[in-house]
N, C-alpha and C. Protein backbone atom coordinates (compact mmCIF):
# COMPACT_ATOMS: atom_id res chain seq x y z
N UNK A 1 -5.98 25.11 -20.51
CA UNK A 1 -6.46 23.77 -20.80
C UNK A 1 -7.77 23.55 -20.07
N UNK A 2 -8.72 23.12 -20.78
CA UNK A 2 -10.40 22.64 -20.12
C UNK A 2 -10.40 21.42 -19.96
N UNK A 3 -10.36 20.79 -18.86
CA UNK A 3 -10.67 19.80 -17.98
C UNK A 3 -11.96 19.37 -18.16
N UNK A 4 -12.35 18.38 -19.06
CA UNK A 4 -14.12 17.62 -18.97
C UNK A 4 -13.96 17.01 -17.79
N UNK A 5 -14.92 17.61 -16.93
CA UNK A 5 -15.43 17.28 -16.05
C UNK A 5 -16.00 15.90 -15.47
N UNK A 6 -16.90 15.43 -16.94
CA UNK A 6 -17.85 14.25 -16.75
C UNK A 6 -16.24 13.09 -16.48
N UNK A 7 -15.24 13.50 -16.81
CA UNK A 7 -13.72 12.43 -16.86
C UNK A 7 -13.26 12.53 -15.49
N UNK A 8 -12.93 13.51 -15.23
CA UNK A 8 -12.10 14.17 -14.25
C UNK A 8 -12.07 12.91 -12.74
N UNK A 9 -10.90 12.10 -12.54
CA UNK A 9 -11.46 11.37 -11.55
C UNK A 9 -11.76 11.79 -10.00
N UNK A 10 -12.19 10.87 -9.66
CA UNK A 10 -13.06 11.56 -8.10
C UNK A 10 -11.80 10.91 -6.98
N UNK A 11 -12.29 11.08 -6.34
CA UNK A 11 -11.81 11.01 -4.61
C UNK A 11 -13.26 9.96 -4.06
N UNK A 12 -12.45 8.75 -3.77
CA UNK A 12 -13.11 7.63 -2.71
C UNK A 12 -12.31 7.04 -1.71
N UNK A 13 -12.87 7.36 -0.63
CA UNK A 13 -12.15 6.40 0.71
C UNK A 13 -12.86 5.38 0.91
N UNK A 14 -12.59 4.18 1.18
CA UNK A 14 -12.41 2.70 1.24
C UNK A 14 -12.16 2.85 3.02
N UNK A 15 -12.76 1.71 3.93
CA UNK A 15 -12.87 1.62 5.02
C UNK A 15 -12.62 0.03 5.63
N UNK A 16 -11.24 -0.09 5.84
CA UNK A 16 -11.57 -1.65 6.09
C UNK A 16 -11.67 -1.93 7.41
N UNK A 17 -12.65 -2.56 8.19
CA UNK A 17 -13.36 -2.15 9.30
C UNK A 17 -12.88 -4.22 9.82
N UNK A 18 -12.01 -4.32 11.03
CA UNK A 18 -11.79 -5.64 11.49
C UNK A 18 -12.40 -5.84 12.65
N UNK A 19 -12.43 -6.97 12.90
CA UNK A 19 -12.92 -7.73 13.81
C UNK A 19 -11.98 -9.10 14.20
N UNK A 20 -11.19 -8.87 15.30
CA UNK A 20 -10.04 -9.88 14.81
C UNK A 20 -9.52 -10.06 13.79
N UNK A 21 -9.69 -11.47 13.45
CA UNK A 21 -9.15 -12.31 11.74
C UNK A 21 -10.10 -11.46 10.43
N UNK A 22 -11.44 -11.04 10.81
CA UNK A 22 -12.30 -11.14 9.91
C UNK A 22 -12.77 -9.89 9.18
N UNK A 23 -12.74 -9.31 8.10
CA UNK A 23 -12.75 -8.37 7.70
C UNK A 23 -14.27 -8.34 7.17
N UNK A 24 -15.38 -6.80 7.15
CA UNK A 24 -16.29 -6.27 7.02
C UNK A 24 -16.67 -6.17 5.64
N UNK A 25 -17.41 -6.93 5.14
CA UNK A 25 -17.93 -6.49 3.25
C UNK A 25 -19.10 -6.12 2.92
N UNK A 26 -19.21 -5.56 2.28
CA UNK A 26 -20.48 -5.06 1.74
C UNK A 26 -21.12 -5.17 0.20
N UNK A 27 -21.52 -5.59 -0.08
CA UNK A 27 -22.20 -6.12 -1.48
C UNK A 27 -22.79 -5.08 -1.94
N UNK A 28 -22.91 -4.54 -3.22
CA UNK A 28 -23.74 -3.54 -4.35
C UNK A 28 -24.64 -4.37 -4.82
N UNK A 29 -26.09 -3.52 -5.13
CA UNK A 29 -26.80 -4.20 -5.65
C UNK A 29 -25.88 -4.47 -7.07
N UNK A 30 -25.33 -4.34 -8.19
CA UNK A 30 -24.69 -5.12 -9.16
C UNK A 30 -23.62 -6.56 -8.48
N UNK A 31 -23.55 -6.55 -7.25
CA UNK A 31 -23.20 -7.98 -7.16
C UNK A 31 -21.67 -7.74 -6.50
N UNK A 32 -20.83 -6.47 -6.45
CA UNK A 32 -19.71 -6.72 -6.06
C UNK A 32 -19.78 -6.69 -5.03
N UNK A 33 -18.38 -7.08 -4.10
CA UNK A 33 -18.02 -7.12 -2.28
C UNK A 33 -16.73 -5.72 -2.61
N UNK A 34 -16.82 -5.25 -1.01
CA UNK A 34 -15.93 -4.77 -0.89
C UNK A 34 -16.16 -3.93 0.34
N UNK A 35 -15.26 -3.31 0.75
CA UNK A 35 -15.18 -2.54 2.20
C UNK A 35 -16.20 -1.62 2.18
N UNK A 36 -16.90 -0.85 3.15
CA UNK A 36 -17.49 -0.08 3.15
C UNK A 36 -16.69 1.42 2.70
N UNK A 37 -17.70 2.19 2.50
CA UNK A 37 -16.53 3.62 1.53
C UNK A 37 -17.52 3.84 0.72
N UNK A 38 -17.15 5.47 0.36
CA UNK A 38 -17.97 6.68 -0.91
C UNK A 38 -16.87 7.47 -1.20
N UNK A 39 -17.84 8.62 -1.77
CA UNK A 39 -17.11 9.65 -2.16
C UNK A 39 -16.66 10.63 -0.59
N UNK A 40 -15.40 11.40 -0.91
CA UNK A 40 -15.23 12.22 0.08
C UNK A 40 -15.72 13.26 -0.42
N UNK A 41 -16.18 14.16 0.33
CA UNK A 41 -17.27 15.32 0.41
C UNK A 41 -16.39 16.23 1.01
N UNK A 42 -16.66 17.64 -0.01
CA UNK A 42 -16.08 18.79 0.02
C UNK A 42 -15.18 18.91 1.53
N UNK A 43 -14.73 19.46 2.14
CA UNK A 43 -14.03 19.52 2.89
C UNK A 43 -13.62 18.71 4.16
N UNK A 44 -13.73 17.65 4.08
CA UNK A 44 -13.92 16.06 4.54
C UNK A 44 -12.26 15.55 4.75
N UNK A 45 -12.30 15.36 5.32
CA UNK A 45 -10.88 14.33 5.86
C UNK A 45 -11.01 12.88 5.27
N UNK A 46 -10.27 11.93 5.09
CA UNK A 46 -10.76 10.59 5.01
C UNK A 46 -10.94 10.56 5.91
N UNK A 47 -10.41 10.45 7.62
CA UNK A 47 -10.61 9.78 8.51
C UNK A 47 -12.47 9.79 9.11
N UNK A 48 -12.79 11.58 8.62
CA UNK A 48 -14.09 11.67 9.19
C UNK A 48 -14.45 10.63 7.73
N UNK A 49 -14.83 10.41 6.63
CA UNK A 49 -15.53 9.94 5.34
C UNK A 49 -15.07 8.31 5.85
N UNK A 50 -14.37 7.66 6.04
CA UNK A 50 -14.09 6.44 6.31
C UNK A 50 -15.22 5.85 7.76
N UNK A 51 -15.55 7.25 8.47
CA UNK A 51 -16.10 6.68 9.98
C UNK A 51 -17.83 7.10 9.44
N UNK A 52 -17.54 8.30 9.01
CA UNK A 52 -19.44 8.42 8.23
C UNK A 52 -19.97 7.07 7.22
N UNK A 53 -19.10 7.31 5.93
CA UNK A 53 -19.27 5.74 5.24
C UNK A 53 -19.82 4.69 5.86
N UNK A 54 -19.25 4.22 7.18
CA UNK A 54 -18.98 2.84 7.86
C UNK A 54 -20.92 3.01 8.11
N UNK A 55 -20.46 4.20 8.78
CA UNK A 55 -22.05 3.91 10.09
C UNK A 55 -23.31 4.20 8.51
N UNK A 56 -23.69 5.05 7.52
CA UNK A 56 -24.32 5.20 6.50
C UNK A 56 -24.48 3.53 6.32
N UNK A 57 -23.70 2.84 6.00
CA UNK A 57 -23.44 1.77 4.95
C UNK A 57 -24.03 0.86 6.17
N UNK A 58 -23.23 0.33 7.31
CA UNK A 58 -23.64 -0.81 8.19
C UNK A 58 -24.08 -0.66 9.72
N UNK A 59 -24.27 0.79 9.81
CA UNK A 59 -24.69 1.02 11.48
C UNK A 59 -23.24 1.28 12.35
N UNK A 60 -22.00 1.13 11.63
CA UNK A 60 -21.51 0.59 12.60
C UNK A 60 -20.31 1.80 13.20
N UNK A 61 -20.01 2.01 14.56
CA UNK A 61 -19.15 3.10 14.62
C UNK A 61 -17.92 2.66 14.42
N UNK A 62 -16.78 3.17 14.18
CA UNK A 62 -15.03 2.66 14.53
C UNK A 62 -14.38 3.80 15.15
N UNK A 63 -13.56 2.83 15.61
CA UNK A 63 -12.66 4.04 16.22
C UNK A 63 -11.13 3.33 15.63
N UNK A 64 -10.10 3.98 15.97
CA UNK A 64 -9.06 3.49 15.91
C UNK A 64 -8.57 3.87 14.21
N UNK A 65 -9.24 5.01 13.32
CA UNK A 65 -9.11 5.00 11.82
C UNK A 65 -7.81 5.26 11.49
N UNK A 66 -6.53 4.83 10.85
CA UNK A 66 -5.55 5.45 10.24
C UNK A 66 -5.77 4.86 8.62
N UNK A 67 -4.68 5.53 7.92
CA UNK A 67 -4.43 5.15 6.82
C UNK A 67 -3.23 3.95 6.60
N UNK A 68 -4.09 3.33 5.30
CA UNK A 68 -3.29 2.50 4.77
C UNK A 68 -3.06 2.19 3.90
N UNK A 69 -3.31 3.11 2.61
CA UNK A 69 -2.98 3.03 1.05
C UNK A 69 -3.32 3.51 -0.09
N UNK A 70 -2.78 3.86 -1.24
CA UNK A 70 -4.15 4.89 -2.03
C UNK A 70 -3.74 3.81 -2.91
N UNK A 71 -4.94 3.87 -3.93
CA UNK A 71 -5.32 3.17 -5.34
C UNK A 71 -5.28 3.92 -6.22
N UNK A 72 -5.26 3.62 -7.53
CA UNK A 72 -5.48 4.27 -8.73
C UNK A 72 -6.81 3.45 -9.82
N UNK A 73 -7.72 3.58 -9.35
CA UNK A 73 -8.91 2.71 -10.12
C UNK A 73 -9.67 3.08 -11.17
N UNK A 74 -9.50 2.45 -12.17
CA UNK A 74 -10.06 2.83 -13.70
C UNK A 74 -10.89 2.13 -13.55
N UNK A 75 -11.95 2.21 -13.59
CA UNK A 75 -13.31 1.28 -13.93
C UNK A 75 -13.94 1.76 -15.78
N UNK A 76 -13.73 0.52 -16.67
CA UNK A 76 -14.03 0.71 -18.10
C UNK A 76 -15.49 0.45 -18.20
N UNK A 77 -16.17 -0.57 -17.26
CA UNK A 77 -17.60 -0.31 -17.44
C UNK A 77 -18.76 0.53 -16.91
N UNK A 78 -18.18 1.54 -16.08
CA UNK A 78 -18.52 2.86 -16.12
C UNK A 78 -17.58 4.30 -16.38
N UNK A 79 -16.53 4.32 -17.22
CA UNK A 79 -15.85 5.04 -17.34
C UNK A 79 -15.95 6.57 -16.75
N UNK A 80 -15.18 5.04 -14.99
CA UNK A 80 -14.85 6.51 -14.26
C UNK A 80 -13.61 6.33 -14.10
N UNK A 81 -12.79 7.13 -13.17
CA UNK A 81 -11.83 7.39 -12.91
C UNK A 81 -11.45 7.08 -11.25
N UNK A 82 -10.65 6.49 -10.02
CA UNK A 82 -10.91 6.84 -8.85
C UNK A 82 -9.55 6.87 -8.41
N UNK A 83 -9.66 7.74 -7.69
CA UNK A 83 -8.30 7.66 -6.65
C UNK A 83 -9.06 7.41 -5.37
N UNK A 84 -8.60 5.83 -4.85
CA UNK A 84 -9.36 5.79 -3.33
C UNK A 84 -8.74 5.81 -2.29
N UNK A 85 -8.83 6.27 -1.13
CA UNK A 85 -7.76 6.62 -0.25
C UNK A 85 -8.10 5.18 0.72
N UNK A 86 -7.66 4.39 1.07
CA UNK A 86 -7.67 2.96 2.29
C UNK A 86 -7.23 3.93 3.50
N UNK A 87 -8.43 3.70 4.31
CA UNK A 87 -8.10 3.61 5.69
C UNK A 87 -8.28 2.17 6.65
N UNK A 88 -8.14 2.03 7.74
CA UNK A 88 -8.31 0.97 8.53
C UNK A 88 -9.14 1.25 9.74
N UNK A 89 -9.64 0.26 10.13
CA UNK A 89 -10.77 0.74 11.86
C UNK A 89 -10.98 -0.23 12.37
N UNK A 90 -11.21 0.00 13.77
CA UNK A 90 -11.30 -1.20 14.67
C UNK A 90 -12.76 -0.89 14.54
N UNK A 91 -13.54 -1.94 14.69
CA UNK A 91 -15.11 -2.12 15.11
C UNK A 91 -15.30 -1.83 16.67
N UNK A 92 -16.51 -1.21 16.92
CA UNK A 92 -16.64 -0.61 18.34
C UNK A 92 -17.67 -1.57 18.68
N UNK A 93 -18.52 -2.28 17.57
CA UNK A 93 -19.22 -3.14 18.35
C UNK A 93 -19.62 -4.34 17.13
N UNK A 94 -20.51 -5.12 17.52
CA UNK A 94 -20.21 -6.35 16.70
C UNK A 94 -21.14 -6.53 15.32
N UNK A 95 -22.58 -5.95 15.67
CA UNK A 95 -23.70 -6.67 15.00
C UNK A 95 -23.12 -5.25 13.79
N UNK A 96 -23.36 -5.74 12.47
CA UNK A 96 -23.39 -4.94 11.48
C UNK A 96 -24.95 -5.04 10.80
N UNK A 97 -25.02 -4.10 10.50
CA UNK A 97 -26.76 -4.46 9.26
C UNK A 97 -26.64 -3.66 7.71
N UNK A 98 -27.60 -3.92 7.25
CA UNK A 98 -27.44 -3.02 6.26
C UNK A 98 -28.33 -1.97 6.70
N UNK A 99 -27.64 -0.70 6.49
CA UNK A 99 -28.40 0.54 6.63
C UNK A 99 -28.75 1.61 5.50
N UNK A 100 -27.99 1.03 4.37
CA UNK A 100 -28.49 1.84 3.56
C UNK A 100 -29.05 0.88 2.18
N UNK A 101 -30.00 0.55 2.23
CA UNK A 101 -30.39 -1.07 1.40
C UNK A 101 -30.51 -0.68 0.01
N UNK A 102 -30.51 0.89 0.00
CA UNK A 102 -30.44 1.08 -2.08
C UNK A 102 -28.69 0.90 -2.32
N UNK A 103 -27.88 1.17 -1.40
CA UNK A 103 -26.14 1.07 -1.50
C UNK A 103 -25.76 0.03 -1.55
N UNK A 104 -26.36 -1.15 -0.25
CA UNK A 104 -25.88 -2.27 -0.02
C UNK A 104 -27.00 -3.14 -0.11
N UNK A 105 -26.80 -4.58 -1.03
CA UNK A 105 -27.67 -5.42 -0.79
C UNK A 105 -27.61 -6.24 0.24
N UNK A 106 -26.12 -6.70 0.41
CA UNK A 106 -25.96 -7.63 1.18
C UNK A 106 -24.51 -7.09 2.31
N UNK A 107 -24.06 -8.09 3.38
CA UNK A 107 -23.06 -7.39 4.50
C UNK A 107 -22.72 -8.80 4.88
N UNK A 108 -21.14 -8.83 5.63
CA UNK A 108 -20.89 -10.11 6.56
C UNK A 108 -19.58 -9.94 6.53
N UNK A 109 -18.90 -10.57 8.00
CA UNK A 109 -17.53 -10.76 7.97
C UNK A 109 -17.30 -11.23 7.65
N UNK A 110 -15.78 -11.80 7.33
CA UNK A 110 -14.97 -12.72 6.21
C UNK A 110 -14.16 -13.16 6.97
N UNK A 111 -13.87 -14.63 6.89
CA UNK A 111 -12.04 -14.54 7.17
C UNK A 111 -10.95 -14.28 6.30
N UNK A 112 -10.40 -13.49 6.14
CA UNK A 112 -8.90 -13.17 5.21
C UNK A 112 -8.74 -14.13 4.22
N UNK A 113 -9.25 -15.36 5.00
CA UNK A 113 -8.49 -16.30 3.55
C UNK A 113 -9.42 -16.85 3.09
N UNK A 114 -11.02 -16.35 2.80
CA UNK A 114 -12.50 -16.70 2.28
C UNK A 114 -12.52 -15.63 2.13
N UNK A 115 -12.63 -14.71 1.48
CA UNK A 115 -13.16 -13.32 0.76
C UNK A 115 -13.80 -13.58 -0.91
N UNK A 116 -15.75 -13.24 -0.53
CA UNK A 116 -16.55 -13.56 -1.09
C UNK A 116 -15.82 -12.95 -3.00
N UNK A 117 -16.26 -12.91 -3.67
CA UNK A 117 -16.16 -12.94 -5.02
C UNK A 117 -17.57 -12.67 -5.59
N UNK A 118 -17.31 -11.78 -6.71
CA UNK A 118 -16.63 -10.89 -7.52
C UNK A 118 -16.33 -9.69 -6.42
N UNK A 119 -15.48 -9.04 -6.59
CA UNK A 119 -14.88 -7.86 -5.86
C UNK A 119 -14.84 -6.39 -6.81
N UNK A 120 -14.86 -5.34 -6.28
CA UNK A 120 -14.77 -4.46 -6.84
C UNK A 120 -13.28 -4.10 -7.33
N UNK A 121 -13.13 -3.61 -8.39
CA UNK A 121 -11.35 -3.45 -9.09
C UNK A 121 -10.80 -2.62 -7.75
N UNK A 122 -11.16 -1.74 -7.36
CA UNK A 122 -10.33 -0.98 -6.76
C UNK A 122 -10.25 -2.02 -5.08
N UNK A 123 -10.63 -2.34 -4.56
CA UNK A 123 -10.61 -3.53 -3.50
C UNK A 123 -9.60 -4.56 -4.08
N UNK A 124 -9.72 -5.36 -5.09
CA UNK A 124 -8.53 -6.06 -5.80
C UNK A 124 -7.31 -5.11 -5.88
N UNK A 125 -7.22 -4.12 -6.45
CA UNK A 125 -5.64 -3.22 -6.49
C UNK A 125 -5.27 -3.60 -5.20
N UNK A 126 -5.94 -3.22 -4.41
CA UNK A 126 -5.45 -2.74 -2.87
C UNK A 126 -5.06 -4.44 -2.50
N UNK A 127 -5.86 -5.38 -2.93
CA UNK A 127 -5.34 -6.42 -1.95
C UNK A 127 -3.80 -7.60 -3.21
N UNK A 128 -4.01 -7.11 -3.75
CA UNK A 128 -2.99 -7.49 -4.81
C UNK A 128 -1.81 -6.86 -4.92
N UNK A 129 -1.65 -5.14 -4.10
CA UNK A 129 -0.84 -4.93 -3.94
C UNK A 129 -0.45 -3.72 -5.36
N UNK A 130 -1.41 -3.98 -5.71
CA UNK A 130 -1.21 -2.28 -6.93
C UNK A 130 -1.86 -1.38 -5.99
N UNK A 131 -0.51 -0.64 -5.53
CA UNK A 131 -1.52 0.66 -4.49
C UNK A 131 -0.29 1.24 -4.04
N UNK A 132 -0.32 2.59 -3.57
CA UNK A 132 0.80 2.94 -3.14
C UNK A 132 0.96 3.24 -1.54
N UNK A 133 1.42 3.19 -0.93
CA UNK A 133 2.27 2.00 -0.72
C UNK A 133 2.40 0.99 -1.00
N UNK A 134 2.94 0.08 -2.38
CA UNK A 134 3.56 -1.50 -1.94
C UNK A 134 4.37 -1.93 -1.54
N UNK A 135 4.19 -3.47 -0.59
CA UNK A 135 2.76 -3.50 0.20
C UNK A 135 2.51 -2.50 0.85
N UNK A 136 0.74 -2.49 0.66
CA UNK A 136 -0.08 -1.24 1.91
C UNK A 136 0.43 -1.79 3.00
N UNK A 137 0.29 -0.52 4.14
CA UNK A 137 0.66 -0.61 4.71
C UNK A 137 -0.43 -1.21 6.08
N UNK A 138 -0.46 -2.29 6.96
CA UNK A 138 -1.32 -2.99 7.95
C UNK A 138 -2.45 -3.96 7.39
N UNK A 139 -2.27 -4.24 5.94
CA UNK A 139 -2.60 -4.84 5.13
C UNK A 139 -2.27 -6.29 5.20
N UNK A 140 -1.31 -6.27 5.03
CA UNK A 140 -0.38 -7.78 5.15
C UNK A 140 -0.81 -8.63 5.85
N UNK A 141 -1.39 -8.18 7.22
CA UNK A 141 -1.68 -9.05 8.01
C UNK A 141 -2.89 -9.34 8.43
N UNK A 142 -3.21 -9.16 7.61
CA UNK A 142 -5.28 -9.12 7.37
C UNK A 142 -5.43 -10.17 5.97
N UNK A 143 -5.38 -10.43 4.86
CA UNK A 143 -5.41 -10.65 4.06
C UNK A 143 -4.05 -11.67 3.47
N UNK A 144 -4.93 -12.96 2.82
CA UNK A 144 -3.38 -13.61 2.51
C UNK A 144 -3.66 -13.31 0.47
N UNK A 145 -2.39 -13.04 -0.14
CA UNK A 145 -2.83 -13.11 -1.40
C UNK A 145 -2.46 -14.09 -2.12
């Protein structure tokens, strides 16, 4: 059996990076929010792709990374495919920026129960609870749905 490639879905880790109550977002230039996160790269761990992502995307280091959920994300207006792996991280320090300004237009913490809009589908699975583990797991208490 031949596998098309251009289909074939990818591998993305998702990074949700706290600060107390307030969770880390990052804006696409098309307008969505969502955690910092890419693709994982050839022989890559999430935990290292969740801590590279972070600092690429907002400067920022974490420590403290575990996992907390995978997704299954169909996106129909670019017909891709994603399996994203959720990890979690404590922030090592406070000021975030944008560091990569063609990735991210915009950045800012949130409180859990103000989370900016439109969101990316696979950020919605995860906080709605389509993800496996349901509920993710250290999720719950970050986020009200």
């Amino acid at each position: 059996m031949t596998v098309d490639q251009t289909n074939a879905p990818r591998v993305g880790v998702g990074c949700i990076v706290t600060r107390g109550t307030q969770l880390l977002l990052v804006k696409s230039p098309r307008g969505y929010w969502s955690p910092p996160g890419g693709h994982l790269d050839f022989g890559e761990t999430p935990v290292d792709c969740a801590c590279r992502e972070t600092l690429e995307e907002t400067g920022l280091q974490v420590s403290n990374v575990r996992f907390v959920a995978v997704t299954n994300d169909l996106l129909p207006d670019t017909q891709r495919h994603y399996i994203t792996i959720w990890m979690r991280a404590d922030a090592t320090t406070e000021t975030a920026t944008i560091a990569d300004p063609v990735e991210i237009a915009d950045i800012g913490w949130f409180n859990r129960d103000a989370l900016p809009s439109p969101r990316f589908i696979y950020f919605d699975n995860l906080l709605t609870g389509r993800c496996y583990p349901s509920p993710p797991l250290e999720v719950a208490d970050l986020v009200t749905r």
